[in-house]
PDB file of N, CA and C in Angstrom:
ATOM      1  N   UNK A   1       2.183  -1.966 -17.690  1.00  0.00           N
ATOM      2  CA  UNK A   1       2.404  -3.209 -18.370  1.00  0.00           C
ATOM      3  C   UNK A   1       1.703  -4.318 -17.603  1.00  0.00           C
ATOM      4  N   UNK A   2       0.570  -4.935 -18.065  1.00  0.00           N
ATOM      5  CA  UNK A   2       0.089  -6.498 -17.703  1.00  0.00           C
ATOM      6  C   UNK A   2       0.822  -7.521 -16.943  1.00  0.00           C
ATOM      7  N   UNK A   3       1.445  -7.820 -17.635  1.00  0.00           N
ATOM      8  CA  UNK A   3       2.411  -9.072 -17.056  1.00  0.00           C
ATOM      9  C   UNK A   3       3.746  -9.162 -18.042  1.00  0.00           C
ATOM     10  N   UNK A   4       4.876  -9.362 -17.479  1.00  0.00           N
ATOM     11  CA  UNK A   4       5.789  -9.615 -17.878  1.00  0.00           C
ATOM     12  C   UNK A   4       6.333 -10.433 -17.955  1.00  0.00           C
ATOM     13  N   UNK A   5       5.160 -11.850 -17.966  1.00  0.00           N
ATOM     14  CA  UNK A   5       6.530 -12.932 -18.202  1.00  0.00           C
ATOM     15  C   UNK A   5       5.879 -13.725 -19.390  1.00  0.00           C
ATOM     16  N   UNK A   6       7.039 -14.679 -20.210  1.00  0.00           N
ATOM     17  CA  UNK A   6       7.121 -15.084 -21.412  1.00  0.00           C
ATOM     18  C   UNK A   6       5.919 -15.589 -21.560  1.00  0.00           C
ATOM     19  N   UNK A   7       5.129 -15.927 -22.825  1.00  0.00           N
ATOM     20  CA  UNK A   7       3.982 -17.088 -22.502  1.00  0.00           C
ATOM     21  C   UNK A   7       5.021 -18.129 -22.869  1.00  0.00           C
ATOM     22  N   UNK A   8       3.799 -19.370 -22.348  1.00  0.00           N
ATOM     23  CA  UNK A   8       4.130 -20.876 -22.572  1.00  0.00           C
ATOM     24  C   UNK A   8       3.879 -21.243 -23.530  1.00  0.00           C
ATOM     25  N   UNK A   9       4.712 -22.467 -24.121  1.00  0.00           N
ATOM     26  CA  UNK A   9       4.210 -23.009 -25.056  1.00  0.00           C
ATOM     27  C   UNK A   9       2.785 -23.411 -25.854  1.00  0.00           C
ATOM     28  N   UNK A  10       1.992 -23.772 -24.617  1.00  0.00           N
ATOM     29  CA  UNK A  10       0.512 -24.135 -24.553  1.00  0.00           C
ATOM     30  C   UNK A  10      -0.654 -23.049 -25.302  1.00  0.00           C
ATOM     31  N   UNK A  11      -0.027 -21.702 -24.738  1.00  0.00           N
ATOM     32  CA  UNK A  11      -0.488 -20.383 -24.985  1.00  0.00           C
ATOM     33  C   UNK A  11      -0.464 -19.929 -26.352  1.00  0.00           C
ATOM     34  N   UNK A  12       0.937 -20.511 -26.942  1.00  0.00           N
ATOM     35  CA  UNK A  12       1.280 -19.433 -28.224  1.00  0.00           C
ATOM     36  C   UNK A  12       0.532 -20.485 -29.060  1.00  0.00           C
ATOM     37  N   UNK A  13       0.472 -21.753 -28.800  1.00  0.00           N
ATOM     38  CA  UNK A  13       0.152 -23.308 -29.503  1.00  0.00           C
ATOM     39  C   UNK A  13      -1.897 -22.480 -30.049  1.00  0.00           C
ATOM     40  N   UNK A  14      -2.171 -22.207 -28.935  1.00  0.00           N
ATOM     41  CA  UNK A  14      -3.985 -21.421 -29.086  1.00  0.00           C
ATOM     42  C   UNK A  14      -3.326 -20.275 -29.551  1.00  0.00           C
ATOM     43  N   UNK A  15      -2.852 -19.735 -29.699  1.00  0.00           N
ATOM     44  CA  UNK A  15      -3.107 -18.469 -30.871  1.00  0.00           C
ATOM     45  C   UNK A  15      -2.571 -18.612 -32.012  1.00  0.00           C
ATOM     46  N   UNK A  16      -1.371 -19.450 -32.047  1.00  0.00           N
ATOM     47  CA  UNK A  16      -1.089 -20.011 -33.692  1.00  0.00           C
ATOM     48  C   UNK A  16      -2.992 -20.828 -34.280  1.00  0.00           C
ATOM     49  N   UNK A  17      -3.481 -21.113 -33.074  1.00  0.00           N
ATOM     50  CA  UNK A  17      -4.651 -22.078 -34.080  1.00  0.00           C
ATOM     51  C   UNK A  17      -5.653 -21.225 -34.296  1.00  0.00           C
ATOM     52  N   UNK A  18      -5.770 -20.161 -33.037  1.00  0.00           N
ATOM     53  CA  UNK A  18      -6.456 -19.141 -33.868  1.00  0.00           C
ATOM     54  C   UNK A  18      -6.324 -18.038 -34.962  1.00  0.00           C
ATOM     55  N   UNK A  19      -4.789 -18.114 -35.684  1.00  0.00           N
ATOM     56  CA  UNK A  19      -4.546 -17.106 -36.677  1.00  0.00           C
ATOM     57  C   UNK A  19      -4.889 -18.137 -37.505  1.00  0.00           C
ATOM     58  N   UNK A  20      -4.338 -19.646 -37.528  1.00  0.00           N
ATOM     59  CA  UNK A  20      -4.611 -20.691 -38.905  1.00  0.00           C
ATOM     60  C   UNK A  20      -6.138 -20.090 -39.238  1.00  0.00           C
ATOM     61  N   UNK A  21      -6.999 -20.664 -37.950  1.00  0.00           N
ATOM     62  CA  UNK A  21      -8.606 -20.475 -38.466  1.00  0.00           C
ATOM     63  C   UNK A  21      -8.664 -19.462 -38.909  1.00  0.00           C
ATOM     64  N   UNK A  22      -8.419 -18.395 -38.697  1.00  0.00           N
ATOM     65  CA  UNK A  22      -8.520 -16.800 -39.369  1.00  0.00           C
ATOM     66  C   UNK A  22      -8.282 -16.978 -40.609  1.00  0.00           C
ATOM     67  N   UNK A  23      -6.947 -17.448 -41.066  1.00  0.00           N
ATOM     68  CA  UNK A  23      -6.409 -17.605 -42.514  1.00  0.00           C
ATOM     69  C   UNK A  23      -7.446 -18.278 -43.041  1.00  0.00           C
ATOM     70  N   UNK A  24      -7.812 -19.452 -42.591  1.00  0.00           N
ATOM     71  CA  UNK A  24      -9.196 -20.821 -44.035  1.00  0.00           C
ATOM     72  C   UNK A  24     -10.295 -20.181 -44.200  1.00  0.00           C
ATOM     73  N   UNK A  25     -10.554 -18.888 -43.320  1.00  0.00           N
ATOM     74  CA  UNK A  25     -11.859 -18.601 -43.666  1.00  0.00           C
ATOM     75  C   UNK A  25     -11.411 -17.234 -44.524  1.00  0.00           C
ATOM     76  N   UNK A  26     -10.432 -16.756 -44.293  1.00  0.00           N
ATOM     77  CA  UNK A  26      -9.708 -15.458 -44.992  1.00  0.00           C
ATOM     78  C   UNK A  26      -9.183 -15.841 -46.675  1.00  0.00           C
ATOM     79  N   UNK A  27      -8.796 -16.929 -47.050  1.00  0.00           N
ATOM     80  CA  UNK A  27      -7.751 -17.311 -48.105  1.00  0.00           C
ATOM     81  C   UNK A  27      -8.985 -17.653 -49.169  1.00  0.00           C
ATOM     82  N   UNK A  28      -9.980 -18.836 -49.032  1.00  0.00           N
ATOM     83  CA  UNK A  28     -10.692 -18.549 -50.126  1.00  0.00           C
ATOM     84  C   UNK A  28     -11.476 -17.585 -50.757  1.00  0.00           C
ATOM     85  N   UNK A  29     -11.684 -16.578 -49.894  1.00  0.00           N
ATOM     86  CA  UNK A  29     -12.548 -15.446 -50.584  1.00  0.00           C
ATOM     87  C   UNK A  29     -11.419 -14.834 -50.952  1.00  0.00           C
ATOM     88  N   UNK A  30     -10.022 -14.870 -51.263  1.00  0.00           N
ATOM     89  CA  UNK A  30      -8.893 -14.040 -52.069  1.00  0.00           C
ATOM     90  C   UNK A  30      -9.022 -14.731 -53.147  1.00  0.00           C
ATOM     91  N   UNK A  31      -8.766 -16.422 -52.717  1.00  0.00           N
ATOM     92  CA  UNK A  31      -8.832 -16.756 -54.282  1.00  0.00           C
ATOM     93  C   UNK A  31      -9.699 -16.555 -54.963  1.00  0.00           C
ATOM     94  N   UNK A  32     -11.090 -16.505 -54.835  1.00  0.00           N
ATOM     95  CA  UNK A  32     -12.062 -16.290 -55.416  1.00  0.00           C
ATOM     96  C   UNK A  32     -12.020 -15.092 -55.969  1.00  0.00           C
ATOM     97  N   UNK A  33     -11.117 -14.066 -55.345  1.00  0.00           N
ATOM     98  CA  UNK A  33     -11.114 -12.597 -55.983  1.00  0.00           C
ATOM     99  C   UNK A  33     -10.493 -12.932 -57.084  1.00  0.00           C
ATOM    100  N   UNK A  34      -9.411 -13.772 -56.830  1.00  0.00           N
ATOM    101  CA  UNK A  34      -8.800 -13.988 -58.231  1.00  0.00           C
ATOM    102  C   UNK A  34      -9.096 -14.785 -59.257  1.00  0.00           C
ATOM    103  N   UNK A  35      -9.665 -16.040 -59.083  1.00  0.00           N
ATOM    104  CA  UNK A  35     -10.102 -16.897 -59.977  1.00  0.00           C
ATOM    105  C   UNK A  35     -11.500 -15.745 -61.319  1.00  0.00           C
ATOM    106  N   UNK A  36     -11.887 -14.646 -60.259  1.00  0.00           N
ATOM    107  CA  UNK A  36     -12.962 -13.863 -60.829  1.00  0.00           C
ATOM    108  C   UNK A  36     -12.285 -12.641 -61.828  1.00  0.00           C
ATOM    109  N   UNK A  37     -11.480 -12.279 -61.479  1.00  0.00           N
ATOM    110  CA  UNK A  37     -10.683 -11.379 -62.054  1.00  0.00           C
ATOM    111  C   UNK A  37     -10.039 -12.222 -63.248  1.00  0.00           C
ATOM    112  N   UNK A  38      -9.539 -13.275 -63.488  1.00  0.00           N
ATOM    113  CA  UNK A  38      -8.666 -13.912 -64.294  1.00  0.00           C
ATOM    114  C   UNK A  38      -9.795 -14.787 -64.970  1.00  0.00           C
ATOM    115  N   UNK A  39     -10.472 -15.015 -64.652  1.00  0.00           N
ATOM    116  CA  UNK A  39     -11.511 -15.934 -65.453  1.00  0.00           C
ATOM    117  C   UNK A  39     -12.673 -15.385 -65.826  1.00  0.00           C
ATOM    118  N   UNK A  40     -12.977 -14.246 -65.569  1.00  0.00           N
ATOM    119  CA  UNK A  40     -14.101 -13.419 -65.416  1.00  0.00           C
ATOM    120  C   UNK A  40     -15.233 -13.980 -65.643  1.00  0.00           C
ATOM    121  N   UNK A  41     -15.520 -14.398 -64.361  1.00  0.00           N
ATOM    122  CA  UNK A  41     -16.587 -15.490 -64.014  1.00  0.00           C
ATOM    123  C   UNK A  41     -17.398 -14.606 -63.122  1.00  0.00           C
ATOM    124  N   UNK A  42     -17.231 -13.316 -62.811  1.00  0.00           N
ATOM    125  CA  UNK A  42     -18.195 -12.190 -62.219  1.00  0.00           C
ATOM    126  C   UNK A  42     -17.981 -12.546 -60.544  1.00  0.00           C
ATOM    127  N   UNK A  43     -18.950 -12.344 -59.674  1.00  0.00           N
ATOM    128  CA  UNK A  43     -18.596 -12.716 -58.454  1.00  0.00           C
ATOM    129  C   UNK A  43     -18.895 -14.123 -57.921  1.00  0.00           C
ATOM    130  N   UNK A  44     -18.968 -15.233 -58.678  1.00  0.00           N
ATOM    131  CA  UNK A  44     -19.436 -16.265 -58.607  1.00  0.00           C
ATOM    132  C   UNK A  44     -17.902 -17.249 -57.492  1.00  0.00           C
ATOM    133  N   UNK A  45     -17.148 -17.043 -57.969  1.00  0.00           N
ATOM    134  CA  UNK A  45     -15.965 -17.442 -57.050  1.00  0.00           C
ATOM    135  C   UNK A  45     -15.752 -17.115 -55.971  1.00  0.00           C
ATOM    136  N   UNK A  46     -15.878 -15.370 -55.790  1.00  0.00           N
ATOM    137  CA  UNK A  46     -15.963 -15.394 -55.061  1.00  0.00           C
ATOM    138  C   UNK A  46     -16.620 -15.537 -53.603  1.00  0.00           C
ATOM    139  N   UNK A  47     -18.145 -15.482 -54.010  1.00  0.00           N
ATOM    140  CA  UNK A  47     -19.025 -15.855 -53.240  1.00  0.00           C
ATOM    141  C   UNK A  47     -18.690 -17.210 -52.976  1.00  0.00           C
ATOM    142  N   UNK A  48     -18.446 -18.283 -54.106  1.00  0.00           N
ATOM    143  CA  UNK A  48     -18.269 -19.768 -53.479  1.00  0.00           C
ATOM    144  C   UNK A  48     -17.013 -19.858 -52.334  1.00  0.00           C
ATOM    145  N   UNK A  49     -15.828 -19.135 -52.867  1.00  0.00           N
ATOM    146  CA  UNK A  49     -14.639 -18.781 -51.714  1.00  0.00           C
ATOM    147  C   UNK A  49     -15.178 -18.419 -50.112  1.00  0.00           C
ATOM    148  N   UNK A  50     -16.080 -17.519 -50.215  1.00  0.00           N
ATOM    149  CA  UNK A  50     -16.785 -16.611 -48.857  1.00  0.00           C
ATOM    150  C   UNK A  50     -17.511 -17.793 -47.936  1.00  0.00           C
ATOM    151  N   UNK A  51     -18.734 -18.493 -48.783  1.00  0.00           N
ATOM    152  CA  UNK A  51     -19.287 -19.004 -47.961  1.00  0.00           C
ATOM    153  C   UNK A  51     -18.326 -20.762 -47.964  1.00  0.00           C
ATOM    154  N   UNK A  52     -17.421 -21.075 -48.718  1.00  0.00           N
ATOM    155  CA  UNK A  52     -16.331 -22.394 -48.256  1.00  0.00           C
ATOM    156  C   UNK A  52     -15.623 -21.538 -47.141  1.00  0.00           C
ATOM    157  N   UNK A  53     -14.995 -20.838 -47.246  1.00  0.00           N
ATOM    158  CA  UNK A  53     -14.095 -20.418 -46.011  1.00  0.00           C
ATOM    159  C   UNK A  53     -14.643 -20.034 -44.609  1.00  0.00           C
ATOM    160  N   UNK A  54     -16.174 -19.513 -44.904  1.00  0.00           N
ATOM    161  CA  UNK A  54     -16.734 -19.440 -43.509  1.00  0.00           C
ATOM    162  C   UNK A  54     -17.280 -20.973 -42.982  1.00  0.00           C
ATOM    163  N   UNK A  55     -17.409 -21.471 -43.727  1.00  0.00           N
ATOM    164  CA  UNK A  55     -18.042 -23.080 -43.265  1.00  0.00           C
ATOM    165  C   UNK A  55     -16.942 -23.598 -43.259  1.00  0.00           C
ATOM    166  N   UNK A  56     -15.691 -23.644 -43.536  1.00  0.00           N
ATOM    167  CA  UNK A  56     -14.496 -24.375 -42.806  1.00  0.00           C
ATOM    168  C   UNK A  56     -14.351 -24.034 -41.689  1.00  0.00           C
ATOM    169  N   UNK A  57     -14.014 -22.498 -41.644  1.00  0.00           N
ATOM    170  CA  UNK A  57     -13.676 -21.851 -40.157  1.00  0.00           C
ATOM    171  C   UNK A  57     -14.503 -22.130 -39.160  1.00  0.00           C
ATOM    172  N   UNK A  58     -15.755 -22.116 -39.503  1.00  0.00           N
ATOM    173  CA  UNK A  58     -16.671 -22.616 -38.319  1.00  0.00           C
ATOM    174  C   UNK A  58     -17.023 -23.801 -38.224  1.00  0.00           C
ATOM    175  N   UNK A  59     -16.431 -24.893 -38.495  1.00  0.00           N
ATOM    176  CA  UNK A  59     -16.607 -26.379 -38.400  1.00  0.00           C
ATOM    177  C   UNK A  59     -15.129 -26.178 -37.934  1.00  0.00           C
ATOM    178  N   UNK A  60     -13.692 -25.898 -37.856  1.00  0.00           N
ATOM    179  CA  UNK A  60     -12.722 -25.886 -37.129  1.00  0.00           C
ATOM    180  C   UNK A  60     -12.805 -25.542 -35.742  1.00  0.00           C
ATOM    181  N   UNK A  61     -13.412 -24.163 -35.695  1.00  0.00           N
ATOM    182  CA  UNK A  61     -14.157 -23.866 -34.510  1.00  0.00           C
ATOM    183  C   UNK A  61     -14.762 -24.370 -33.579  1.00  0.00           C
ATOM    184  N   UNK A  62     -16.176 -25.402 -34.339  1.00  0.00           N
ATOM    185  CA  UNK A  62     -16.259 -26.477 -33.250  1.00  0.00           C
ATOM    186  C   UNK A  62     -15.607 -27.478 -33.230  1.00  0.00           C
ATOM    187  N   UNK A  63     -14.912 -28.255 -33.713  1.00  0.00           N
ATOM    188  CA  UNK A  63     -14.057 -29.109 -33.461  1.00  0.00           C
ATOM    189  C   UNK A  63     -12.545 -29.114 -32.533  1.00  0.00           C
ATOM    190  N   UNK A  64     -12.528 -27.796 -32.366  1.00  0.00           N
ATOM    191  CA  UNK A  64     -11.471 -27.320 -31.439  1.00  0.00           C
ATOM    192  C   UNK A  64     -12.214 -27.155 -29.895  1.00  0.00           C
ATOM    193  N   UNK A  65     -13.627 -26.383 -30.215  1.00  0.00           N
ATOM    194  CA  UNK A  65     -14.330 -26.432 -28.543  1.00  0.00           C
ATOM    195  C   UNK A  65     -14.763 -27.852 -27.653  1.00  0.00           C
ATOM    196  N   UNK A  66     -15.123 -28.382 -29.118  1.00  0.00           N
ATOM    197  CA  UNK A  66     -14.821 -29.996 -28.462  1.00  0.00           C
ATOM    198  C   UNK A  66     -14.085 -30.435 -28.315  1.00  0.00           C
ATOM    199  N   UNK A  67     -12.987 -30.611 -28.988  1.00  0.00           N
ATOM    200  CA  UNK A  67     -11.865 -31.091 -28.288  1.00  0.00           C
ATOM    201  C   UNK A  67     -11.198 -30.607 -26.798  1.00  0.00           C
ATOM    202  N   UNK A  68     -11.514 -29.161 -27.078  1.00  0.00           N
ATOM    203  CA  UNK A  68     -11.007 -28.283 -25.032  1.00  0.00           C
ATOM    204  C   UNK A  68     -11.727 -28.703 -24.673  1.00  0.00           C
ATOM    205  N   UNK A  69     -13.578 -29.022 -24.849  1.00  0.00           N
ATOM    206  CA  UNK A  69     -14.355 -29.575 -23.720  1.00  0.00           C
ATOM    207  C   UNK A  69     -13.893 -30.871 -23.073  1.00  0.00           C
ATOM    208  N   UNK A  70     -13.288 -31.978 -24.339  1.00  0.00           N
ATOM    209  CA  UNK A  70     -13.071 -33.390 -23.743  1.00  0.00           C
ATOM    210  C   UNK A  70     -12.217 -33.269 -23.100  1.00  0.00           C
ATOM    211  N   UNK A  71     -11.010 -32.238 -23.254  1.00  0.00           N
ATOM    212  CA  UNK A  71      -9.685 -32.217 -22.353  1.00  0.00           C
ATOM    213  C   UNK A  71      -9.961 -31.604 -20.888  1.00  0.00           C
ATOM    214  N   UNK A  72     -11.222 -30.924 -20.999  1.00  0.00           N
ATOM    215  CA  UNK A  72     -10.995 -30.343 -19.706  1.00  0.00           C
ATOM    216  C   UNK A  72     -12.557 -31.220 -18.920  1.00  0.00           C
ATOM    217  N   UNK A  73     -13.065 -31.981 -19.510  1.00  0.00           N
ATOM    218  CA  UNK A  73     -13.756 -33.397 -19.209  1.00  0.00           C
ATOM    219  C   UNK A  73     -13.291 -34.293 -18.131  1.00  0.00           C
ATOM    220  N   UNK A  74     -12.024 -34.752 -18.950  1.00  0.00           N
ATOM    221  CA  UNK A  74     -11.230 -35.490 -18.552  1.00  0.00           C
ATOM    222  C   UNK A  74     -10.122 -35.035 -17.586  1.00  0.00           C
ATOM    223  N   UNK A  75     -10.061 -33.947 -17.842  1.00  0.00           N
ATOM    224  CA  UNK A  75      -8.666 -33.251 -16.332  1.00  0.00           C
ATOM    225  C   UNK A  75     -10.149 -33.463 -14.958  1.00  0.00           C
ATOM    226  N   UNK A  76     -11.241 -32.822 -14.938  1.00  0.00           N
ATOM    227  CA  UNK A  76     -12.033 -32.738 -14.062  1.00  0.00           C
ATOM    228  C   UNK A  76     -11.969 -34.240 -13.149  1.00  0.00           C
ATOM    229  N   UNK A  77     -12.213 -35.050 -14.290  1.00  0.00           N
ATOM    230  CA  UNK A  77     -12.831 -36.167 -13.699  1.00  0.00           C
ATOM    231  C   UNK A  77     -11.432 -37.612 -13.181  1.00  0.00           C
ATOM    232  N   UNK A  78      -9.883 -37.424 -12.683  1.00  0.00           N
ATOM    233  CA  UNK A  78      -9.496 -38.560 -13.054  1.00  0.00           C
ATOM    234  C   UNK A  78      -9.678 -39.675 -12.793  1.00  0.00           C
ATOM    235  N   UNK A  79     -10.661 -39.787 -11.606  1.00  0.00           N
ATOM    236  CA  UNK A  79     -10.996 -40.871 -10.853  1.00  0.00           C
ATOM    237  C   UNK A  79     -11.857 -42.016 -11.887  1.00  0.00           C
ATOM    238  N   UNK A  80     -12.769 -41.534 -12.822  1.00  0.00           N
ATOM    239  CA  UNK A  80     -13.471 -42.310 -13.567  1.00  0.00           C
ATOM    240  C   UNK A  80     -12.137 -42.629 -14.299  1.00  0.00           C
ATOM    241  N   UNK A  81     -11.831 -42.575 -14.601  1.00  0.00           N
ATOM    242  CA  UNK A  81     -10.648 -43.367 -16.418  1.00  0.00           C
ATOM    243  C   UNK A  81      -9.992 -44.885 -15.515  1.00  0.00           C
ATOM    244  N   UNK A  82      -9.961 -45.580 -16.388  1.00  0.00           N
ATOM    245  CA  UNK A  82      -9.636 -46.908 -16.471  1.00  0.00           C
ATOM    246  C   UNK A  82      -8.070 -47.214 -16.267  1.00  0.00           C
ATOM    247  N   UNK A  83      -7.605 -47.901 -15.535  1.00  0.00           N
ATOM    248  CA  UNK A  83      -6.366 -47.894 -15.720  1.00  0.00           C
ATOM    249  C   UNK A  83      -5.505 -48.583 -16.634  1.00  0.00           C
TER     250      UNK A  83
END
């Protein structure tokens, strides 16, 4: 066994945000299965579902690495910040 002790809050906080991102890029290519099936609009939904959900997920993606970059920017540096 690895380690045995609980994670922290901080910890479970990054993997809840990495299952969300999983889900936005996962959920529109379902609907699209369905909007195609029920509307029989062929694969046209769903392709629009595929490539919206991968261009959300990966614009969440960077907006999350930037945000850890500025946080860990700013832990590096405290001497620069203003009081």
């Amino acid at each position: 066994m690895p380690d045995d002790h609980p994670p922290d809050a901080r910890e479970l906080g990054i993997y809840f945000t990495l299952a969300q991102v999983g889900l936005e890029m996962v959920a529109p290519l379902f609907v699209g299965l369905v909007i195609d099936h029920y509307a029989d609009w062929g694969p046209w939904a769903t392709i629009g579902g595929t490539i919206l959900g991968f261009a959300g997920g990966i614009m969440h993606i960077v907006l999350l690495s930037n945000k850890q970059e500025a946080a860990m920017r700013q832990k590096k540096s405290p001497k620069d910040r203003v009081p």
